[in-house]
C-alpha atoms as a PDB file:
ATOM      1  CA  UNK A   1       6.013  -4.421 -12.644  1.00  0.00           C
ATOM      2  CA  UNK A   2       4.700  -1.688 -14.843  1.00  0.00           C
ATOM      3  CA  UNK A   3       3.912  -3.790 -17.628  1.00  0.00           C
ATOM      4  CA  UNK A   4       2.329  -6.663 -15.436  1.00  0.00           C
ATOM      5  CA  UNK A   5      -0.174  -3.949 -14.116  1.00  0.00           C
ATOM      6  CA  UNK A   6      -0.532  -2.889 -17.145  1.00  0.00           C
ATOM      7  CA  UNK A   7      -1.572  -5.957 -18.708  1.00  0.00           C
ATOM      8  CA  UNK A   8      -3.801  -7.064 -15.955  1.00  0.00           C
ATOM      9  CA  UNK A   9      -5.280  -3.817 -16.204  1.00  0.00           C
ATOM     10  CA  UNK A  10      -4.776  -3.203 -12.199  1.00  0.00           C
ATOM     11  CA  UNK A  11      -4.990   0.404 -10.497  1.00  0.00           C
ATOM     12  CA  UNK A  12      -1.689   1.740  -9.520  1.00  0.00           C
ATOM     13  CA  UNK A  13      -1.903   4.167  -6.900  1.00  0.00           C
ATOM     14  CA  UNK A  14       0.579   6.697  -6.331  1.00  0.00           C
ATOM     15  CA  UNK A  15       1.951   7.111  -2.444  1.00  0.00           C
ATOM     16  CA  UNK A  16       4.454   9.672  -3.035  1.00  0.00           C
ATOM     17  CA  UNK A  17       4.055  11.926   0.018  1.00  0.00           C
ATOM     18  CA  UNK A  18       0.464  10.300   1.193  1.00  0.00           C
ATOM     19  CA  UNK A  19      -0.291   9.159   4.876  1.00  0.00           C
ATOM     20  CA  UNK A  20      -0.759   5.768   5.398  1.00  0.00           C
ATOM     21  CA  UNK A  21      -4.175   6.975   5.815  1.00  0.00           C
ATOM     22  CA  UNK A  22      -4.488   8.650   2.595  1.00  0.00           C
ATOM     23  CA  UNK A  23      -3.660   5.416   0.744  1.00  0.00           C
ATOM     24  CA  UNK A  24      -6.004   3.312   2.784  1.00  0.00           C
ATOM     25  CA  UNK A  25      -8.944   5.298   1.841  1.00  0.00           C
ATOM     26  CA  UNK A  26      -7.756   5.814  -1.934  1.00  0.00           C
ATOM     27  CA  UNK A  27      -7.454   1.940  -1.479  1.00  0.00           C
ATOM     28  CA  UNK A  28     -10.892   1.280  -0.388  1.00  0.00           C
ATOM     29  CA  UNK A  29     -12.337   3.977  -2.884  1.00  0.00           C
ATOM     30  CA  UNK A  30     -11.138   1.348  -5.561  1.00  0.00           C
ATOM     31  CA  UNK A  31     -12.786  -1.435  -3.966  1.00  0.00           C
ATOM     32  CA  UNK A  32     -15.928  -0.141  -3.212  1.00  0.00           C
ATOM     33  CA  UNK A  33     -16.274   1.237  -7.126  1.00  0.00           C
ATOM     34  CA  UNK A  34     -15.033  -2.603  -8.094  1.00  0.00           C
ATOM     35  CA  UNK A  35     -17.422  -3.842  -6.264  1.00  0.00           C
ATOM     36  CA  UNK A  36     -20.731  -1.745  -7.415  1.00  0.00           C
ATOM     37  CA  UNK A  37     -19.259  -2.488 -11.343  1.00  0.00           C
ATOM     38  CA  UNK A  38     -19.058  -6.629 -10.302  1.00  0.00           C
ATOM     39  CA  UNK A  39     -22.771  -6.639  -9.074  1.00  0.00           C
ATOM     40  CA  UNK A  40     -23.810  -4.233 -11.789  1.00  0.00           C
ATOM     41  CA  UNK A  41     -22.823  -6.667 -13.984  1.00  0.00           C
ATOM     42  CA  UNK A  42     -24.917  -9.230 -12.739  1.00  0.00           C
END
């Protein structure tokens, strides 16, 4: 799975000892910074 991430150059975020809360917002974090890079682009 490592290598797959890798290759697709996807985030991997880390949920050793995080609240399901704590991984929603580090999950949205990375969507919100995709997003401004996308339409930046344009």
């Amino acid at each position: 799975a490592r290598r797959l991430f890798t290759r697709q150059k996807w985030p991997v975020i880390d949920v050793t000892r995080r609240s399901v809360e704590e991984i929603a917002s580090a999950i949205l974090n990375l969507y919100q910074d995709h997003e401004k890079t996308r339409h930046a682009d344009k």
